[in-house]
PDB file of N, CA and C in Angstrom:
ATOM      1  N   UNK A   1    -107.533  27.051 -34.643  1.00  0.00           N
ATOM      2  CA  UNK A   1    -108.226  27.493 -35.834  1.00  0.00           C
ATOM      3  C   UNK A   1    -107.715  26.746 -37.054  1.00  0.00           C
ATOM      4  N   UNK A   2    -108.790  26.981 -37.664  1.00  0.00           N
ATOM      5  CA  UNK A   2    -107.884  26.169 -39.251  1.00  0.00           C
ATOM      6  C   UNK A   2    -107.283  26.740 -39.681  1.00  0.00           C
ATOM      7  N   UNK A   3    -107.314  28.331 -40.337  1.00  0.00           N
ATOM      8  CA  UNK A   3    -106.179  28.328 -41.179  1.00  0.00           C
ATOM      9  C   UNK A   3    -104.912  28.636 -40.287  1.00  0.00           C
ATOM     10  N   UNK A   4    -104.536  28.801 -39.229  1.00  0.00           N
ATOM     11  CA  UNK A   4    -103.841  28.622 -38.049  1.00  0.00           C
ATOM     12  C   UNK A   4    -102.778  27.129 -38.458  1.00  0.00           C
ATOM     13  N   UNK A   5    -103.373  26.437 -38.326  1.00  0.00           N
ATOM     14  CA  UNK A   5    -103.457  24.796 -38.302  1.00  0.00           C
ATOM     15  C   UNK A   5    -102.647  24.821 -39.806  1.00  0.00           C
ATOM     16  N   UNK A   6    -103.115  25.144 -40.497  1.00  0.00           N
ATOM     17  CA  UNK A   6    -102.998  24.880 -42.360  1.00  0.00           C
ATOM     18  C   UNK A   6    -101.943  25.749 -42.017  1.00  0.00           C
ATOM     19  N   UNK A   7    -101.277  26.598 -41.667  1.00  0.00           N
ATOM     20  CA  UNK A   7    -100.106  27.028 -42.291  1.00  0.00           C
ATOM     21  C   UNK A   7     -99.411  26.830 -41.389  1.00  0.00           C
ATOM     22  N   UNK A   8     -99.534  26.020 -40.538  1.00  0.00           N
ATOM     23  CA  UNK A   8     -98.323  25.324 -39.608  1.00  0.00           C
ATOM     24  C   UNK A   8     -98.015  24.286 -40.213  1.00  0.00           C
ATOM     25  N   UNK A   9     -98.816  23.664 -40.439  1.00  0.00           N
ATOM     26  CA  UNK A   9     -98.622  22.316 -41.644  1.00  0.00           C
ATOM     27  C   UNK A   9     -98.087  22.595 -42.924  1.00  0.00           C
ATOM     28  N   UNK A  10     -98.343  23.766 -43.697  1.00  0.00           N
ATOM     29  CA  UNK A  10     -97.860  23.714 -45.000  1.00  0.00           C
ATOM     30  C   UNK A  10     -97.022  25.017 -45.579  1.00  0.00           C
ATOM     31  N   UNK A  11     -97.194  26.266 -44.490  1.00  0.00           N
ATOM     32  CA  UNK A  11     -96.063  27.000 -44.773  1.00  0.00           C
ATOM     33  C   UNK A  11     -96.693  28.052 -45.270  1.00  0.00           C
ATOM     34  N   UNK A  12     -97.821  27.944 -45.984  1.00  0.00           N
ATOM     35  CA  UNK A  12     -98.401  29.435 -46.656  1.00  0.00           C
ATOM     36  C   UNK A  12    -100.334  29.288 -46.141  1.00  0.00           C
ATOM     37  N   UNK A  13    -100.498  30.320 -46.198  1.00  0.00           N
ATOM     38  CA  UNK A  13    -101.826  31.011 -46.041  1.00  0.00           C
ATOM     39  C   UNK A  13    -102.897  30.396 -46.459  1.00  0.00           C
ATOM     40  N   UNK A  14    -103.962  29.623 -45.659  1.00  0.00           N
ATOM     41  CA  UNK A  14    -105.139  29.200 -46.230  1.00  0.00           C
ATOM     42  C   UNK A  14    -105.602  29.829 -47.355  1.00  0.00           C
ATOM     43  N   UNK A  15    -106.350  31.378 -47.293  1.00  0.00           N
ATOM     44  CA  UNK A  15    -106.933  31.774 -48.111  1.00  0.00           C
ATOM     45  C   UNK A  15    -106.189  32.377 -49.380  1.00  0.00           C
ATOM     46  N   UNK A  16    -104.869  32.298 -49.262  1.00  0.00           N
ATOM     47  CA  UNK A  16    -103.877  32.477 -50.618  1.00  0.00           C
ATOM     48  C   UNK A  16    -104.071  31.152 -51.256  1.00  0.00           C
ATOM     49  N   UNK A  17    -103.669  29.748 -50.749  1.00  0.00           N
ATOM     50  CA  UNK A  17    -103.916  28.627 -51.465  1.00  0.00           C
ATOM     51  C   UNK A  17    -105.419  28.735 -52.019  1.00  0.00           C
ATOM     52  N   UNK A  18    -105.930  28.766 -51.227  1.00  0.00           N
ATOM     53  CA  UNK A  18    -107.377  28.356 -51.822  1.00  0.00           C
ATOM     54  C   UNK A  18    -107.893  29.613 -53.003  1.00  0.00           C
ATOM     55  N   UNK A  19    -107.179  30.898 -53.254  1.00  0.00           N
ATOM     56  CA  UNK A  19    -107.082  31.814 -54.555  1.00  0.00           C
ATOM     57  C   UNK A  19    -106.243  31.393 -55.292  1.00  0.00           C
ATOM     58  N   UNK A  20    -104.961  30.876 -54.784  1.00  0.00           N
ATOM     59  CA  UNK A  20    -104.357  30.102 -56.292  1.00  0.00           C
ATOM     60  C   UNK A  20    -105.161  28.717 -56.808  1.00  0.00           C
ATOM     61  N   UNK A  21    -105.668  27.936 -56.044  1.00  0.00           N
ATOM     62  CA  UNK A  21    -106.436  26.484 -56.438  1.00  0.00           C
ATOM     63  C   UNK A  21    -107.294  27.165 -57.526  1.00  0.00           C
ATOM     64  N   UNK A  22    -108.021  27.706 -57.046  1.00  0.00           N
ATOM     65  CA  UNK A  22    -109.493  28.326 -57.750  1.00  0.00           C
ATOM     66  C   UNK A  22    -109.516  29.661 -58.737  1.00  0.00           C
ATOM     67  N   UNK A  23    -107.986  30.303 -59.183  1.00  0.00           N
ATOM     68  CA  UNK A  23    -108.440  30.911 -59.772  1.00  0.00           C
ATOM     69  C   UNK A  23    -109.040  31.030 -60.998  1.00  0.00           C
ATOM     70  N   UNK A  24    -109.613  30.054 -62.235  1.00  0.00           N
ATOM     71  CA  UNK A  24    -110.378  30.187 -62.695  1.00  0.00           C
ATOM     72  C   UNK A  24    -112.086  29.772 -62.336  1.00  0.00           C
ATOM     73  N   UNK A  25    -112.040  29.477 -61.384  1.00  0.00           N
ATOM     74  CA  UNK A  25    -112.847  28.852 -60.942  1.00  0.00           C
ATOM     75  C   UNK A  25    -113.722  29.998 -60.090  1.00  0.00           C
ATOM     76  N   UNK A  26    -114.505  31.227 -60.027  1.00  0.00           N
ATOM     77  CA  UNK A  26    -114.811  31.836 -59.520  1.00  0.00           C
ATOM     78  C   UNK A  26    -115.782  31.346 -58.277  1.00  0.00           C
ATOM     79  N   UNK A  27    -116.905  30.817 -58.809  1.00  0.00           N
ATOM     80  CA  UNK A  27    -118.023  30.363 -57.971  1.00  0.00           C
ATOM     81  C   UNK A  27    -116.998  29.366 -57.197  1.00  0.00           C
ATOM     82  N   UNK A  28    -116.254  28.557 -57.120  1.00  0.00           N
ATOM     83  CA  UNK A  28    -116.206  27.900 -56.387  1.00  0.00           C
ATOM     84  C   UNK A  28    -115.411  28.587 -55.355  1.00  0.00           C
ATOM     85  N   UNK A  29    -114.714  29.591 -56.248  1.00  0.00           N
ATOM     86  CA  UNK A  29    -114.109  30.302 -55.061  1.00  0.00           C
ATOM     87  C   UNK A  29    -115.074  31.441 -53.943  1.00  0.00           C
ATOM     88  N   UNK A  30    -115.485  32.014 -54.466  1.00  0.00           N
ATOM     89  CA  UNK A  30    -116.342  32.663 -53.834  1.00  0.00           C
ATOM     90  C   UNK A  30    -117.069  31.652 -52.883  1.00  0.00           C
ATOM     91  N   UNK A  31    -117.492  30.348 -52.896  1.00  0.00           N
ATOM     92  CA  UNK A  31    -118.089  29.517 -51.845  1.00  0.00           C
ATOM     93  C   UNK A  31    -117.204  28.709 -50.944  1.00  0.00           C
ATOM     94  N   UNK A  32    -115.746  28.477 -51.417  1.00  0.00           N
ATOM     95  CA  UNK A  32    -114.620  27.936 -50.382  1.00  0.00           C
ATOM     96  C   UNK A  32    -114.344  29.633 -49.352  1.00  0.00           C
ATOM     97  N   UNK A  33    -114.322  30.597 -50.430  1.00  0.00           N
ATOM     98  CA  UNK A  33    -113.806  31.759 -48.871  1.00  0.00           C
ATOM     99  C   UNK A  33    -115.108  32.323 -47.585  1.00  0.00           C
ATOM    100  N   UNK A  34    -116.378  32.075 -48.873  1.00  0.00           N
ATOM    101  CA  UNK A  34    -117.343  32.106 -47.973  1.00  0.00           C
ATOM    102  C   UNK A  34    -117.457  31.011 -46.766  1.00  0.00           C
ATOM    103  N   UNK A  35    -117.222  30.032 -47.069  1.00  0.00           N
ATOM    104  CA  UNK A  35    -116.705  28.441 -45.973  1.00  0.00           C
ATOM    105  C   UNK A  35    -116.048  28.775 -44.727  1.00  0.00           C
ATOM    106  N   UNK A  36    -114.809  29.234 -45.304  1.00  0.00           N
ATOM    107  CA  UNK A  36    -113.912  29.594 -44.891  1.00  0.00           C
ATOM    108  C   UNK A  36    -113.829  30.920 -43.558  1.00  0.00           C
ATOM    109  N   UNK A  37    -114.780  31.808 -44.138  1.00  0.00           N
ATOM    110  CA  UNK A  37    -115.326  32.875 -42.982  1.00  0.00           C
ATOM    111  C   UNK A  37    -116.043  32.859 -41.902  1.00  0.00           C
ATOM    112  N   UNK A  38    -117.187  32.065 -42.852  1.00  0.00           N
ATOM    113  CA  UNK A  38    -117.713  31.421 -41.386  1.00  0.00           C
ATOM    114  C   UNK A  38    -117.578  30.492 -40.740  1.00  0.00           C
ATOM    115  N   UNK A  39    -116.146  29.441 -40.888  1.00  0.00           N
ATOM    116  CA  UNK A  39    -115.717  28.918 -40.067  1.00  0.00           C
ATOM    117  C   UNK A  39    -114.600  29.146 -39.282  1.00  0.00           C
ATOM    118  N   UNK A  40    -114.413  30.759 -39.653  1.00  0.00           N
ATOM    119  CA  UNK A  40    -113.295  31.452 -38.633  1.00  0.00           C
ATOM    120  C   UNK A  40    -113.956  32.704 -37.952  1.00  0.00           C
ATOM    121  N   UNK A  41    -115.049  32.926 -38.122  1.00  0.00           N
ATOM    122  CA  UNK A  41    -115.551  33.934 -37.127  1.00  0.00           C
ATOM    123  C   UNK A  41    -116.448  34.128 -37.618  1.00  0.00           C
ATOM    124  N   UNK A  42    -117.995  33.347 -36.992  1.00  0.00           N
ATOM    125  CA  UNK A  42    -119.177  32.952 -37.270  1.00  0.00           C
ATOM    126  C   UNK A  42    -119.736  34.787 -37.802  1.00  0.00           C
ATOM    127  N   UNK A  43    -119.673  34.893 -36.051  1.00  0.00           N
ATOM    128  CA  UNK A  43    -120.069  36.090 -36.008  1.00  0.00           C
ATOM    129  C   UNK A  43    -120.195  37.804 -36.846  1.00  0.00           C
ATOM    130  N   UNK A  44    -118.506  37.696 -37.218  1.00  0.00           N
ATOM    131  CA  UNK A  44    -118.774  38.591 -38.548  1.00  0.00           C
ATOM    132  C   UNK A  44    -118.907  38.241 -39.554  1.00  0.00           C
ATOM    133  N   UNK A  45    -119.299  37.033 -39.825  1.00  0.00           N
ATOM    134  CA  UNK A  45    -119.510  36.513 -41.303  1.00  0.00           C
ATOM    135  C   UNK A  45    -121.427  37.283 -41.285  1.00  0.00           C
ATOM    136  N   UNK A  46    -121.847  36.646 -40.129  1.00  0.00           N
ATOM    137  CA  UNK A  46    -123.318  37.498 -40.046  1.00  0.00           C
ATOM    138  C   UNK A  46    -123.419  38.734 -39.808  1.00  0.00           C
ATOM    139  N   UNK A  47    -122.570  39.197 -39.210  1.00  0.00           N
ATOM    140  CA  UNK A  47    -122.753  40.918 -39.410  1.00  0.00           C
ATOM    141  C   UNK A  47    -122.300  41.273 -41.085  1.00  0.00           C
ATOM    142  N   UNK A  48    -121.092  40.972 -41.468  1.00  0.00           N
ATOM    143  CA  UNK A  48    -121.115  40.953 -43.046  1.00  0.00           C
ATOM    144  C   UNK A  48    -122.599  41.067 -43.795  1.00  0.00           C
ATOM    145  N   UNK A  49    -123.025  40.016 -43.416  1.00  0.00           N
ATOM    146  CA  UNK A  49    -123.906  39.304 -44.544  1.00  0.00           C
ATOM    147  C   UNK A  49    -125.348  40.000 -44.190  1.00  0.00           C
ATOM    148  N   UNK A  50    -125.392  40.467 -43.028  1.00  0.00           N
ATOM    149  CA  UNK A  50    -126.583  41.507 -42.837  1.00  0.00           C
ATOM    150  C   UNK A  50    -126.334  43.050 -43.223  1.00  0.00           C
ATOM    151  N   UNK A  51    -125.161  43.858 -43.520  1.00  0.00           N
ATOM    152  CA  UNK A  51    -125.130  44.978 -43.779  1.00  0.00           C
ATOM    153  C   UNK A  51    -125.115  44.763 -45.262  1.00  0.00           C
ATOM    154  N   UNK A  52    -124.772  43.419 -46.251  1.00  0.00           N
ATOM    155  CA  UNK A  52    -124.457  43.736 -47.664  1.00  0.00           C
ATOM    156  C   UNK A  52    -126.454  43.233 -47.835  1.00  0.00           C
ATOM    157  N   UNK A  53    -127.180  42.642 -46.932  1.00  0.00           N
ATOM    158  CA  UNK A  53    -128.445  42.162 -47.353  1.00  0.00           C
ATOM    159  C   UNK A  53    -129.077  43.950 -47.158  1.00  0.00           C
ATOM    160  N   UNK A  54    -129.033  44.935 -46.327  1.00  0.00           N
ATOM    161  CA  UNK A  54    -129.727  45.901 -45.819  1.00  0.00           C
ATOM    162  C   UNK A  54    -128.708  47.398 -46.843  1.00  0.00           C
ATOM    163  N   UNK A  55    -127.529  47.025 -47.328  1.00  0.00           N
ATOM    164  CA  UNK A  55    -126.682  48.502 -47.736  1.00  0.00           C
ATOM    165  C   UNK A  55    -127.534  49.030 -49.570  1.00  0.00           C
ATOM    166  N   UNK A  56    -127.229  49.888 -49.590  1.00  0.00           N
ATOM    167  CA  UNK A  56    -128.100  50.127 -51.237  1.00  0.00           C
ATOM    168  C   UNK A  56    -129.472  50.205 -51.190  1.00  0.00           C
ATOM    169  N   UNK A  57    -130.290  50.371 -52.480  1.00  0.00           N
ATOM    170  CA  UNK A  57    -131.692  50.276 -52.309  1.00  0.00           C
ATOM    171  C   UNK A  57    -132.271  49.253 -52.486  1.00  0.00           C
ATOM    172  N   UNK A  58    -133.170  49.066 -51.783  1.00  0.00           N
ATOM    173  CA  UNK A  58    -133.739  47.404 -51.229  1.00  0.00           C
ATOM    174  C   UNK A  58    -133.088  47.193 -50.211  1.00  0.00           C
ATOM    175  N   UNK A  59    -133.550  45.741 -49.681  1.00  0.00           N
ATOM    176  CA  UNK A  59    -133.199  45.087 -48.516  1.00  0.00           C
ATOM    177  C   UNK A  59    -133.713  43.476 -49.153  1.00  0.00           C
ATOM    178  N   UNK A  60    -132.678  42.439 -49.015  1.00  0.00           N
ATOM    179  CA  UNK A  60    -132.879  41.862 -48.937  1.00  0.00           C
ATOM    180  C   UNK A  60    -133.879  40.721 -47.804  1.00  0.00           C
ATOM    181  N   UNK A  61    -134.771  40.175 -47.706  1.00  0.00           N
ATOM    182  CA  UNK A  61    -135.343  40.825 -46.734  1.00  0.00           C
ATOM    183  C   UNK A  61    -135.351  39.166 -46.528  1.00  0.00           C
ATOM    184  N   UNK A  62    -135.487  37.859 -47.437  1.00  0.00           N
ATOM    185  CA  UNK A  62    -135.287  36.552 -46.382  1.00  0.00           C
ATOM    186  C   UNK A  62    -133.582  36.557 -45.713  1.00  0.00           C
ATOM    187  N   UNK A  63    -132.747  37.468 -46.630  1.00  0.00           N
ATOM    188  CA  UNK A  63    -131.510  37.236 -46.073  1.00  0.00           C
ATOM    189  C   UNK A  63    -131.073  37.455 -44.520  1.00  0.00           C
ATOM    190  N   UNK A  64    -131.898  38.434 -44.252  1.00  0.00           N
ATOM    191  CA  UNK A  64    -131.863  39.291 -42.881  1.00  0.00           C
ATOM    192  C   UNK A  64    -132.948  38.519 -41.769  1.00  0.00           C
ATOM    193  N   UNK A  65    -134.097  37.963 -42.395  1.00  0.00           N
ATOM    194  CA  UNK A  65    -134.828  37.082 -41.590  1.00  0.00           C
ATOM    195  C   UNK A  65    -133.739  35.797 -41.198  1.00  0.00           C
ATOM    196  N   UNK A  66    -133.240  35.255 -42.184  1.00  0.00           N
ATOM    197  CA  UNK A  66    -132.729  34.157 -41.905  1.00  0.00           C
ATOM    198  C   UNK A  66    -131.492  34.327 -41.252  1.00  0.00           C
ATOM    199  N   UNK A  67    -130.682  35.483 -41.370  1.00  0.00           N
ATOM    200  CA  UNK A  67    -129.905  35.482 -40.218  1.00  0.00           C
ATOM    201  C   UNK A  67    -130.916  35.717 -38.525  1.00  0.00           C
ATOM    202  N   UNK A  68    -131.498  37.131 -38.782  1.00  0.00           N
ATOM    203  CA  UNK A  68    -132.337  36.836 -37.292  1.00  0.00           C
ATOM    204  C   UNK A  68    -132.818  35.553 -36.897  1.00  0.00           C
ATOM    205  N   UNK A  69    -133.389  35.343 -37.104  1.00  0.00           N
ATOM    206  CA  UNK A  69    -134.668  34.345 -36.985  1.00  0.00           C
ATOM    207  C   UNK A  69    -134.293  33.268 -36.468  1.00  0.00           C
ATOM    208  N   UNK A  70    -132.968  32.905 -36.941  1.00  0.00           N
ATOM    209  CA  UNK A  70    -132.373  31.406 -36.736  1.00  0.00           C
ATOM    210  C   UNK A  70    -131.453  31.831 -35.403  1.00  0.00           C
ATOM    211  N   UNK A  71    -131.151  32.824 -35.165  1.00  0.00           N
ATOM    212  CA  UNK A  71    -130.163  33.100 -34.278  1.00  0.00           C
ATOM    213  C   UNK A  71    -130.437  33.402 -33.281  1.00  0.00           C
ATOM    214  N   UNK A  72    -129.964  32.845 -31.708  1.00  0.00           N
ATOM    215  CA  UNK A  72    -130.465  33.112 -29.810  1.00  0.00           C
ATOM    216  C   UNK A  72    -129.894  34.293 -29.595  1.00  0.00           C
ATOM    217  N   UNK A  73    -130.824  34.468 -28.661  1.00  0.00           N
ATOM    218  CA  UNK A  73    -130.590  35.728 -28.281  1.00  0.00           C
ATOM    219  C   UNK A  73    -128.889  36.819 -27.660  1.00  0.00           C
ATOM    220  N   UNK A  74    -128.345  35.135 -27.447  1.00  0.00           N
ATOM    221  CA  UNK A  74    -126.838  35.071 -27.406  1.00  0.00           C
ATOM    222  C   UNK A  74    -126.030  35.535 -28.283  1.00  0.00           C
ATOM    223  N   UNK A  75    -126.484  35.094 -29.347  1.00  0.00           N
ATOM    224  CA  UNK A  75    -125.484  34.912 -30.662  1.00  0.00           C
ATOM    225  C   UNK A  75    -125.983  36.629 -31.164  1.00  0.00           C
ATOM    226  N   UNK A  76    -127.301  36.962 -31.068  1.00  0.00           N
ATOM    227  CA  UNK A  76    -127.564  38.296 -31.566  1.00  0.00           C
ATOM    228  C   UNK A  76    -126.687  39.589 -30.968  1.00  0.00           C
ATOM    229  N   UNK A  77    -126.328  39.421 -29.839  1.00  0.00           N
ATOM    230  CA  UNK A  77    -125.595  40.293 -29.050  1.00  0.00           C
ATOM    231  C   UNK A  77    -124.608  40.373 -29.475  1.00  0.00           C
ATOM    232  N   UNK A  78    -123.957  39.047 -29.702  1.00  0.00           N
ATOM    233  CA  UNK A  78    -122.159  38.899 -30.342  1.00  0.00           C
ATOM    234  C   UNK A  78    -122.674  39.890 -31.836  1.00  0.00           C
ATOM    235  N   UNK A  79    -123.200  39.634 -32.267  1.00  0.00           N
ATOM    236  CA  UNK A  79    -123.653  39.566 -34.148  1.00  0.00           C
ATOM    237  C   UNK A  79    -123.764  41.334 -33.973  1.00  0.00           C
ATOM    238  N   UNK A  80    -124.611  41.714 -33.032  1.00  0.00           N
ATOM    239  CA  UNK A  80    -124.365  43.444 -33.056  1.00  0.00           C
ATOM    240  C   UNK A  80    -123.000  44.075 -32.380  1.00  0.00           C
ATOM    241  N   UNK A  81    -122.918  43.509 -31.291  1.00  0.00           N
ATOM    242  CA  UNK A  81    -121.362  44.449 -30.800  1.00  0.00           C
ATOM    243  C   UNK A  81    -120.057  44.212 -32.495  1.00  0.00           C
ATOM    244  N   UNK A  82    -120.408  43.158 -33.081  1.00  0.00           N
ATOM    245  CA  UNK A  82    -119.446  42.872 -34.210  1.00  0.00           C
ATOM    246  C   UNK A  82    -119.781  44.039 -35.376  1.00  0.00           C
ATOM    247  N   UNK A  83    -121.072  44.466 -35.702  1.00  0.00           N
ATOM    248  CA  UNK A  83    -121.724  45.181 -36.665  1.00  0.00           C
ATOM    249  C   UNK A  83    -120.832  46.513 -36.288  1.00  0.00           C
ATOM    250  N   UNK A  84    -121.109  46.779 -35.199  1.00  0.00           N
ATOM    251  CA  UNK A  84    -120.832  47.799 -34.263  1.00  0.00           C
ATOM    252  C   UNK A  84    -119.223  48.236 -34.527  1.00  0.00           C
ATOM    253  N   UNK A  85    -118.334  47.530 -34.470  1.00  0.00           N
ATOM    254  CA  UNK A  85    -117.067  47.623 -34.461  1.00  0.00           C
ATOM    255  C   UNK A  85    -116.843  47.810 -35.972  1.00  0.00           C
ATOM    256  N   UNK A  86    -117.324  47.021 -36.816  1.00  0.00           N
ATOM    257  CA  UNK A  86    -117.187  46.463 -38.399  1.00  0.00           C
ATOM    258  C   UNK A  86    -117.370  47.679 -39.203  1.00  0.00           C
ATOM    259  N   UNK A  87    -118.423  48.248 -38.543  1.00  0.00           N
ATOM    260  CA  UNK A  87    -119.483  49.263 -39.748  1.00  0.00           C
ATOM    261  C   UNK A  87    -119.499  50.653 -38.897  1.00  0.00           C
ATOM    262  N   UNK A  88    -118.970  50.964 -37.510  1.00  0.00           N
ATOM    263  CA  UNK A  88    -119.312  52.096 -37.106  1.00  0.00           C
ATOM    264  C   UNK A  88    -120.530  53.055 -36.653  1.00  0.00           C
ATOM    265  N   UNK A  89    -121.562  51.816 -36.570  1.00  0.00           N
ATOM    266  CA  UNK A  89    -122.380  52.747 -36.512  1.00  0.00           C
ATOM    267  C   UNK A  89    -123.342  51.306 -35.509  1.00  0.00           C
ATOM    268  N   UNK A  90    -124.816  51.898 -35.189  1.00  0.00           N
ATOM    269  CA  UNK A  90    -125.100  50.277 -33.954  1.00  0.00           C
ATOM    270  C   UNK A  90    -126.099  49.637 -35.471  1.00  0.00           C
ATOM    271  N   UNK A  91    -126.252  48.412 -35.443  1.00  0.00           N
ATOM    272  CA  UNK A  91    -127.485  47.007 -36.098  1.00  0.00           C
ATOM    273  C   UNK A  91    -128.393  48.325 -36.439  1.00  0.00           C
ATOM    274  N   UNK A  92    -129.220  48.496 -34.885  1.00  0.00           N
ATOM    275  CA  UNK A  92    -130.363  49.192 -34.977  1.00  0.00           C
ATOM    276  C   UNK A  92    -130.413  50.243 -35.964  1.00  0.00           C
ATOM    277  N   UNK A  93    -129.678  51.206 -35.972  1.00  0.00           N
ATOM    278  CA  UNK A  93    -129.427  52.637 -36.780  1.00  0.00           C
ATOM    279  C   UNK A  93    -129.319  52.456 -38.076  1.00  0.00           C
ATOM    280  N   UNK A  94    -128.612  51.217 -38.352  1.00  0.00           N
ATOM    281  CA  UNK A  94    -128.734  50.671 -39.525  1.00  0.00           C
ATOM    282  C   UNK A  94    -130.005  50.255 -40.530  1.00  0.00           C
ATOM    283  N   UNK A  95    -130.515  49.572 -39.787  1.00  0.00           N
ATOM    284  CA  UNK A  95    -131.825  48.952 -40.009  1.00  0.00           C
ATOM    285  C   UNK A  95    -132.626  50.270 -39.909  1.00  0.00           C
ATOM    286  N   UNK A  96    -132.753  51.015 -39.115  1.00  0.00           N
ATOM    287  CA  UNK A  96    -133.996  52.044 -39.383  1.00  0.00           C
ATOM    288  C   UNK A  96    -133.546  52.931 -40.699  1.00  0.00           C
ATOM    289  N   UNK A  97    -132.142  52.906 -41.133  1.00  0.00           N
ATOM    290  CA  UNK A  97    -131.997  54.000 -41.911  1.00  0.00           C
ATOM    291  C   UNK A  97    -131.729  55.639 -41.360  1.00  0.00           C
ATOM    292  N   UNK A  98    -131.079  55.695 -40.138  1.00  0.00           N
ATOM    293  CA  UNK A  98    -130.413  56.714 -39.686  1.00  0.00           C
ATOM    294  C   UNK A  98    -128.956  56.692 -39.777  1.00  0.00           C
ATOM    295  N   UNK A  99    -128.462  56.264 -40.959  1.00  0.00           N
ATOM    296  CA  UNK A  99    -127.303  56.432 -40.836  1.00  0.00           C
ATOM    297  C   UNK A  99    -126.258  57.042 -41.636  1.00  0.00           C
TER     298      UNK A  99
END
């Protein structure tokens, strides 16, 4: 893994460096940890990013297409057992609003 890798090499914590680099720098930070997530565990970066598109009133609704839509039927399975563990409750239950 990278940040695995990065702090064998340098002694401290990927995502601590990359909050001291950037702290005035918000947006960029917010898009290096976003980077950063989903290149350490695809999978809950999309369960993340589908409960903050579906939580509150509204639904973001290309956010949630574009995670489905783009994703095999493989990756959907990982993406709910992760929801599942993350959020406590199943994708589905979510999405209908039984929860």
């Amino acid at each position: 893994k990278l940040q695995e890798k990065y702090y064998e090499t340098e002694g401290v914590e990927l995502d601590s460096e990359l909050e001291r680099v950037t702290y005035y720098y918000k947006y960029l930070k917010d898009g290096l940890v976003s980077l950063l997530t989903v290149s350490s565990d695809f999978y809950y970066y999309c369960a993340h990013e589908l409960h903050d598109a579906m939580e509150g009133v509204g639904t973001d609704e290309e956010a949630v297409t574009r995670i489905i839509a783009t994703r095999a039927d493989k990756d959907l399975g990982n993406i709910k057992e992760v929801f599942s563990d993350a959020f406590g409750e199943t994708l589905r239950s979510f999405c209908t609003g039984r929860h």
